[in-house]
PDB file of N, CA and C in Angstrom:
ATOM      1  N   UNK A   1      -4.119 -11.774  -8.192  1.00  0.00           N
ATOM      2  CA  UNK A   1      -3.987 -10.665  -9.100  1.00  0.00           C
ATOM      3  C   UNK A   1      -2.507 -10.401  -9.317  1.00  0.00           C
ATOM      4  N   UNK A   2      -1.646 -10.296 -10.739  1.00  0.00           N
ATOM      5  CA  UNK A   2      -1.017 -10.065 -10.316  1.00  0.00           C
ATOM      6  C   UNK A   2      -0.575  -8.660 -11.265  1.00  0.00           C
ATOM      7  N   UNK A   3      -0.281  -7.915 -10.502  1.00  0.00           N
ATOM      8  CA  UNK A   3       0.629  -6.335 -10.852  1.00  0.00           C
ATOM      9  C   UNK A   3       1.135  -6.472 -12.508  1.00  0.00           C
ATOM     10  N   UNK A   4       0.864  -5.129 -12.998  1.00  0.00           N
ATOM     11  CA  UNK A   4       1.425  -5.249 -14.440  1.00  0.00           C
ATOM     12  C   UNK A   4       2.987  -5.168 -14.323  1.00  0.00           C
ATOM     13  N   UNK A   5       3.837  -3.780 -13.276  1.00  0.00           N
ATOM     14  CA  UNK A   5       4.738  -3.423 -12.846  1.00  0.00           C
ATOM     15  C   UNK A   5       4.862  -3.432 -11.215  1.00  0.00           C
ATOM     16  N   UNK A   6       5.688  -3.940 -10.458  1.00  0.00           N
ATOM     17  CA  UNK A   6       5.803  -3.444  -9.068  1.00  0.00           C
ATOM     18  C   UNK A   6       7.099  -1.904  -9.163  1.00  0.00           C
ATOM     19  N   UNK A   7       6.065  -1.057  -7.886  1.00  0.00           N
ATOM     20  CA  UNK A   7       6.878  -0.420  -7.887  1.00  0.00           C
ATOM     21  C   UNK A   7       7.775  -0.658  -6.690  1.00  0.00           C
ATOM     22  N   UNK A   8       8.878   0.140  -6.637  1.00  0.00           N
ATOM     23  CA  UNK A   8      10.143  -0.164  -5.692  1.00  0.00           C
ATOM     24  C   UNK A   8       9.852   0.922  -4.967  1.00  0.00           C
ATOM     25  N   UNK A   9       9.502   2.210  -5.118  1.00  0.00           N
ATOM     26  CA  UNK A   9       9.592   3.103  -4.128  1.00  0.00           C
ATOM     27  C   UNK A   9       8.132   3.301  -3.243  1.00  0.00           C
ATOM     28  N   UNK A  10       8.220   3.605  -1.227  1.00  0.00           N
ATOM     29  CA  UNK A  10       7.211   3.213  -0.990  1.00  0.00           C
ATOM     30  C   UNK A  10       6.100   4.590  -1.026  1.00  0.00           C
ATOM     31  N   UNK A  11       5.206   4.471  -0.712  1.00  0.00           N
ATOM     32  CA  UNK A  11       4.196   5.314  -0.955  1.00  0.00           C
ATOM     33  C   UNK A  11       4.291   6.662   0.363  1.00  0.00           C
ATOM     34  N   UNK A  12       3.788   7.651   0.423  1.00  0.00           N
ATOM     35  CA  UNK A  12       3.830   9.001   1.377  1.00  0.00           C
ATOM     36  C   UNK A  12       2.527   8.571   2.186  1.00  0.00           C
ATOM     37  N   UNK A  13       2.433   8.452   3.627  1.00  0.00           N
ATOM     38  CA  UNK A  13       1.256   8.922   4.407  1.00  0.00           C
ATOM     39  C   UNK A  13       1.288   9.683   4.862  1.00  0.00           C
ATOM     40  N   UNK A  14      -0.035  10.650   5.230  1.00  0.00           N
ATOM     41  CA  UNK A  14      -0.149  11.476   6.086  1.00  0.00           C
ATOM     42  C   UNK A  14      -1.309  11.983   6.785  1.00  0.00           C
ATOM     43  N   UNK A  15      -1.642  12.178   7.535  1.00  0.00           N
ATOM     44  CA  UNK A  15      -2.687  12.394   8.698  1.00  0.00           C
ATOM     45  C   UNK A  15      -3.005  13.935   8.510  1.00  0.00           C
ATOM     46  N   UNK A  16      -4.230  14.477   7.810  1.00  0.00           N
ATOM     47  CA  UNK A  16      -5.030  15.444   7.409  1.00  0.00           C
ATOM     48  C   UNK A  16      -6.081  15.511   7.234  1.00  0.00           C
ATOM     49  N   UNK A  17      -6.349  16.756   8.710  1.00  0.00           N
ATOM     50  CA  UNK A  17      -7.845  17.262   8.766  1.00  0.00           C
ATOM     51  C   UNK A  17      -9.193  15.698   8.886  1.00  0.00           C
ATOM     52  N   UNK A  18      -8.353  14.689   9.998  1.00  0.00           N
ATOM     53  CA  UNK A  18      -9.240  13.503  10.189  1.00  0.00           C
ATOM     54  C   UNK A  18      -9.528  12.613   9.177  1.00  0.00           C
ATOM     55  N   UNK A  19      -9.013  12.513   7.767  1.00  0.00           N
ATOM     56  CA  UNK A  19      -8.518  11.973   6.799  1.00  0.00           C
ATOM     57  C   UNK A  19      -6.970  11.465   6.696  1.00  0.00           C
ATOM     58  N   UNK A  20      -6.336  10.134   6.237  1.00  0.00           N
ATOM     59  CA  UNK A  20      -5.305   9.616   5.730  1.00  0.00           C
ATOM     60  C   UNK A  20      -5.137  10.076   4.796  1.00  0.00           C
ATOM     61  N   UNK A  21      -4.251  10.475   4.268  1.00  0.00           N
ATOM     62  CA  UNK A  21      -3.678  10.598   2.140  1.00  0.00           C
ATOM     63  C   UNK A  21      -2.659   9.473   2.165  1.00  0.00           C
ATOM     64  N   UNK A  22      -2.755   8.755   1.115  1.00  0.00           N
ATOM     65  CA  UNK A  22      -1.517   8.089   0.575  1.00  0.00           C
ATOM     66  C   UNK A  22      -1.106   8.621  -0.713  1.00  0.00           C
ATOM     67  N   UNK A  23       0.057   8.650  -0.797  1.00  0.00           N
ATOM     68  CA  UNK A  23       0.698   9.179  -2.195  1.00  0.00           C
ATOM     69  C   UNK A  23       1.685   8.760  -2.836  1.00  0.00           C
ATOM     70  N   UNK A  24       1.426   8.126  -3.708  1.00  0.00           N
ATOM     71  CA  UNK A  24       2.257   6.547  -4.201  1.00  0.00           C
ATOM     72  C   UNK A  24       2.822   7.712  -5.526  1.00  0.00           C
ATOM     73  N   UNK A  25       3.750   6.515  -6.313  1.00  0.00           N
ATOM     74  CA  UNK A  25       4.283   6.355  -7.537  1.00  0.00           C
ATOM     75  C   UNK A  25       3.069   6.813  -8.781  1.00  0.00           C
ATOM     76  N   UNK A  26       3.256   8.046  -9.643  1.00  0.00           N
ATOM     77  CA  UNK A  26       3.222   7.631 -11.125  1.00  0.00           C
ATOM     78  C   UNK A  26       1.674   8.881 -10.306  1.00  0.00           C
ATOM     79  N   UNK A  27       1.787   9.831  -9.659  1.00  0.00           N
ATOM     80  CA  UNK A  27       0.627  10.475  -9.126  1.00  0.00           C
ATOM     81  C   UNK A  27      -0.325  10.008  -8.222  1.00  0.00           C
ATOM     82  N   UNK A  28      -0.369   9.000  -8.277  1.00  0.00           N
ATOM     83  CA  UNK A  28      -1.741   8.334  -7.133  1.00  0.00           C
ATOM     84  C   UNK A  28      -1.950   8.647  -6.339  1.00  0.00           C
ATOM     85  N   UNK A  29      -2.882   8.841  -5.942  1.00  0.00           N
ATOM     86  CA  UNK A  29      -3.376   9.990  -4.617  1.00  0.00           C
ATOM     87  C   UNK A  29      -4.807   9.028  -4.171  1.00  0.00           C
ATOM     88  N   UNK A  30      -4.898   8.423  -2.863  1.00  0.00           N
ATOM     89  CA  UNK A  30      -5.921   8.115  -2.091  1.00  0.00           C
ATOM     90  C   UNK A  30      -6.650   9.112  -0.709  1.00  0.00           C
ATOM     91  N   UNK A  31      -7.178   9.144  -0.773  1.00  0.00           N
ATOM     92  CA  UNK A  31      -7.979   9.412   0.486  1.00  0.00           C
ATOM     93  C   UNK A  31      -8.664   9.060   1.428  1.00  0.00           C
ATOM     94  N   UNK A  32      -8.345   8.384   2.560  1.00  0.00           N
ATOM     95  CA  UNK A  32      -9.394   7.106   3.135  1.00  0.00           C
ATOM     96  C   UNK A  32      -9.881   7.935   4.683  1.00  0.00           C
ATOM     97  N   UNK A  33     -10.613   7.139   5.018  1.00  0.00           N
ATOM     98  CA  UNK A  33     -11.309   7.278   6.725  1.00  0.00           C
ATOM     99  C   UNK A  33      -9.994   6.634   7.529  1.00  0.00           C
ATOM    100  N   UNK A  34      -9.682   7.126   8.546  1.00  0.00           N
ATOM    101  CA  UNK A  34      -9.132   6.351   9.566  1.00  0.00           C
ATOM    102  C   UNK A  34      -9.404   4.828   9.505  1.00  0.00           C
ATOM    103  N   UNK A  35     -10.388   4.330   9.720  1.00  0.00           N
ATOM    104  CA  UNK A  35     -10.941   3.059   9.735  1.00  0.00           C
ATOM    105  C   UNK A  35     -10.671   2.262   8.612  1.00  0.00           C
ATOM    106  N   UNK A  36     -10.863   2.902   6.927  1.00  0.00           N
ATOM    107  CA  UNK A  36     -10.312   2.492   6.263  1.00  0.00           C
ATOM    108  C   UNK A  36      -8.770   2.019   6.028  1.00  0.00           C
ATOM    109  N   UNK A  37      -7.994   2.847   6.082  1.00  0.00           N
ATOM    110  CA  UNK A  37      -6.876   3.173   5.591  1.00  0.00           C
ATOM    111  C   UNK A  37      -6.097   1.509   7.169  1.00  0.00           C
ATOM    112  N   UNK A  38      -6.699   2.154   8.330  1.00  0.00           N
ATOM    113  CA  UNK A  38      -6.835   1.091   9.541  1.00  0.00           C
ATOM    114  C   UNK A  38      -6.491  -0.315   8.727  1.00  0.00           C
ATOM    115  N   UNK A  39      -7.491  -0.951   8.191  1.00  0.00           N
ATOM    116  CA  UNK A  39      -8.035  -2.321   7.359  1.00  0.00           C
ATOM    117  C   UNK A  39      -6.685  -2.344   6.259  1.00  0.00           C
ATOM    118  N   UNK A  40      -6.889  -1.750   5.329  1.00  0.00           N
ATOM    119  CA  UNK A  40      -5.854  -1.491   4.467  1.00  0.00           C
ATOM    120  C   UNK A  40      -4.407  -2.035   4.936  1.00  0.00           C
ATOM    121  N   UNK A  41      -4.179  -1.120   5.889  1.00  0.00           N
ATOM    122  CA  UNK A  41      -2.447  -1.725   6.191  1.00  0.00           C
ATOM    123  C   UNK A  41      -2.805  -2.981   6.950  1.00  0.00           C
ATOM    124  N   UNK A  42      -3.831  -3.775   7.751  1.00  0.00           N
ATOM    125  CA  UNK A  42      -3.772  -4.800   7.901  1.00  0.00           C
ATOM    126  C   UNK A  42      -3.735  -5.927   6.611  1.00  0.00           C
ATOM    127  N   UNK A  43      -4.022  -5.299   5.888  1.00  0.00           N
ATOM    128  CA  UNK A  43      -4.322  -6.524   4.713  1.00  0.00           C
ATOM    129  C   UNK A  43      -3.135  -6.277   3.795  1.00  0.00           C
ATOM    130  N   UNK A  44      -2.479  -4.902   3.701  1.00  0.00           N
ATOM    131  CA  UNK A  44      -1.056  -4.952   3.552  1.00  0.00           C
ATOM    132  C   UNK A  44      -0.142  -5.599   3.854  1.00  0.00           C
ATOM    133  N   UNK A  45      -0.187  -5.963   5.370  1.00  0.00           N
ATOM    134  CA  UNK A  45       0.993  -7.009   5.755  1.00  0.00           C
ATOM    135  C   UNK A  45       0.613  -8.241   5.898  1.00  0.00           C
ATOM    136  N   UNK A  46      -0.654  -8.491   5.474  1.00  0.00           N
ATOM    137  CA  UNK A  46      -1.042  -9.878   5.415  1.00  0.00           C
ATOM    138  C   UNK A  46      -0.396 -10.217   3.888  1.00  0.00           C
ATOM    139  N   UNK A  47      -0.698  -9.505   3.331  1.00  0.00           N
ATOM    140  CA  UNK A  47      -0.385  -9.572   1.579  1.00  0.00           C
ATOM    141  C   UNK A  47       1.845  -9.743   1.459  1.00  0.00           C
ATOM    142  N   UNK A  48       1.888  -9.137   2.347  1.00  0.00           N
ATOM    143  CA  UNK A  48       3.462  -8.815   2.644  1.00  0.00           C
ATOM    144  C   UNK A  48       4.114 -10.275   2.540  1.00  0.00           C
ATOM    145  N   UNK A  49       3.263 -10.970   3.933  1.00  0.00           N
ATOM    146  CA  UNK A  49       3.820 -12.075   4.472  1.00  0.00           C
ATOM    147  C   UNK A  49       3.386 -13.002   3.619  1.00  0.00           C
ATOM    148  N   UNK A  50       2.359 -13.110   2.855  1.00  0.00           N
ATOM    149  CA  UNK A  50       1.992 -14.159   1.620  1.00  0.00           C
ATOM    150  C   UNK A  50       3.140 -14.163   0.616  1.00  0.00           C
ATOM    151  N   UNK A  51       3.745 -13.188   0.144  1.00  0.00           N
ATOM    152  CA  UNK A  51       4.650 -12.928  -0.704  1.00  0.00           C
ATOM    153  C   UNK A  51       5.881 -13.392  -0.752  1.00  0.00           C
ATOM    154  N   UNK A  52       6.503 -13.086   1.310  1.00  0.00           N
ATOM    155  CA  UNK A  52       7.184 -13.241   1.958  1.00  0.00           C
ATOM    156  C   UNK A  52       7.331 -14.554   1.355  1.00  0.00           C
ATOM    157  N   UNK A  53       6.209 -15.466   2.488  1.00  0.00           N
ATOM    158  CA  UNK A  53       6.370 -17.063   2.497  1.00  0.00           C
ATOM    159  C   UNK A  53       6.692 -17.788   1.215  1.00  0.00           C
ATOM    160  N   UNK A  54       5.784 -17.103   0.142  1.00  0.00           N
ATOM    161  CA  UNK A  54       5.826 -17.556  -1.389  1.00  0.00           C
ATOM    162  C   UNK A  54       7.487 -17.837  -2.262  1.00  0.00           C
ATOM    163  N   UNK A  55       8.639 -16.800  -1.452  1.00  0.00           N
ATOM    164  CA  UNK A  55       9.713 -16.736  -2.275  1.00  0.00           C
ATOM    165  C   UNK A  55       9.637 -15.891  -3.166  1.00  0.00           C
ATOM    166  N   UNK A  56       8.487 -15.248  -3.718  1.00  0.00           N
ATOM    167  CA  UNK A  56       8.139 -14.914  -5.397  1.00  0.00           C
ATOM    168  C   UNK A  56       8.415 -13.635  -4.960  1.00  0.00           C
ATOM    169  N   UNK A  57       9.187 -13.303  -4.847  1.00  0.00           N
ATOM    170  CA  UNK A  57       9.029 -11.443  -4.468  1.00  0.00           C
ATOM    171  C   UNK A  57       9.827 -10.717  -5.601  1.00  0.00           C
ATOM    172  N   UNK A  58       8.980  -9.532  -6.270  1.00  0.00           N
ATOM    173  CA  UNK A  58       8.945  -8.793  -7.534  1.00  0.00           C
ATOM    174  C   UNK A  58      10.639  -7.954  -7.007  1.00  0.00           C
ATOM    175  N   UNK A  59      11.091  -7.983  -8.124  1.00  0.00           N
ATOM    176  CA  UNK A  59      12.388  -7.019  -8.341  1.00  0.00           C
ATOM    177  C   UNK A  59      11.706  -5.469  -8.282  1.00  0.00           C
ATOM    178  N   UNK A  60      10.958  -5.225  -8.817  1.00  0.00           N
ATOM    179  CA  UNK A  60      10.401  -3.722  -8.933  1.00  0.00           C
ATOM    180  C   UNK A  60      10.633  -2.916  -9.732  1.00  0.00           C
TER     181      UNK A  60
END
């Protein structure tokens, strides 16, 4: 998949009321389970290091 725009600035977490929020660029607002949000940043830095290895890494 690839991104229409990358953004450069990183996103806000925070730990509320047994819920994650993330709060990215341009308004985006998530809400996940522990468990979710858990999975998520694993597949974040899997996605990181693909990018990494690739060379191809977005200006932003």
């Amino acid at each position: 998949m690839d991104p229409v725009a990358a953004h450069c600035q990183a996103s806000d977490v925070i730990a509320e009321e047994g819920s994650i929020i993330i709060e990215g660029p341009d308004g985006v607002a998530v809400t996940m389970s522990p468990d979710a949000a858990e999975e998520t940043a694993h597949r974040l830095l899997r996605a990181v290091s693909e990018v990494r290895a690739s060379g191809k890494i977005s200006d932003g």
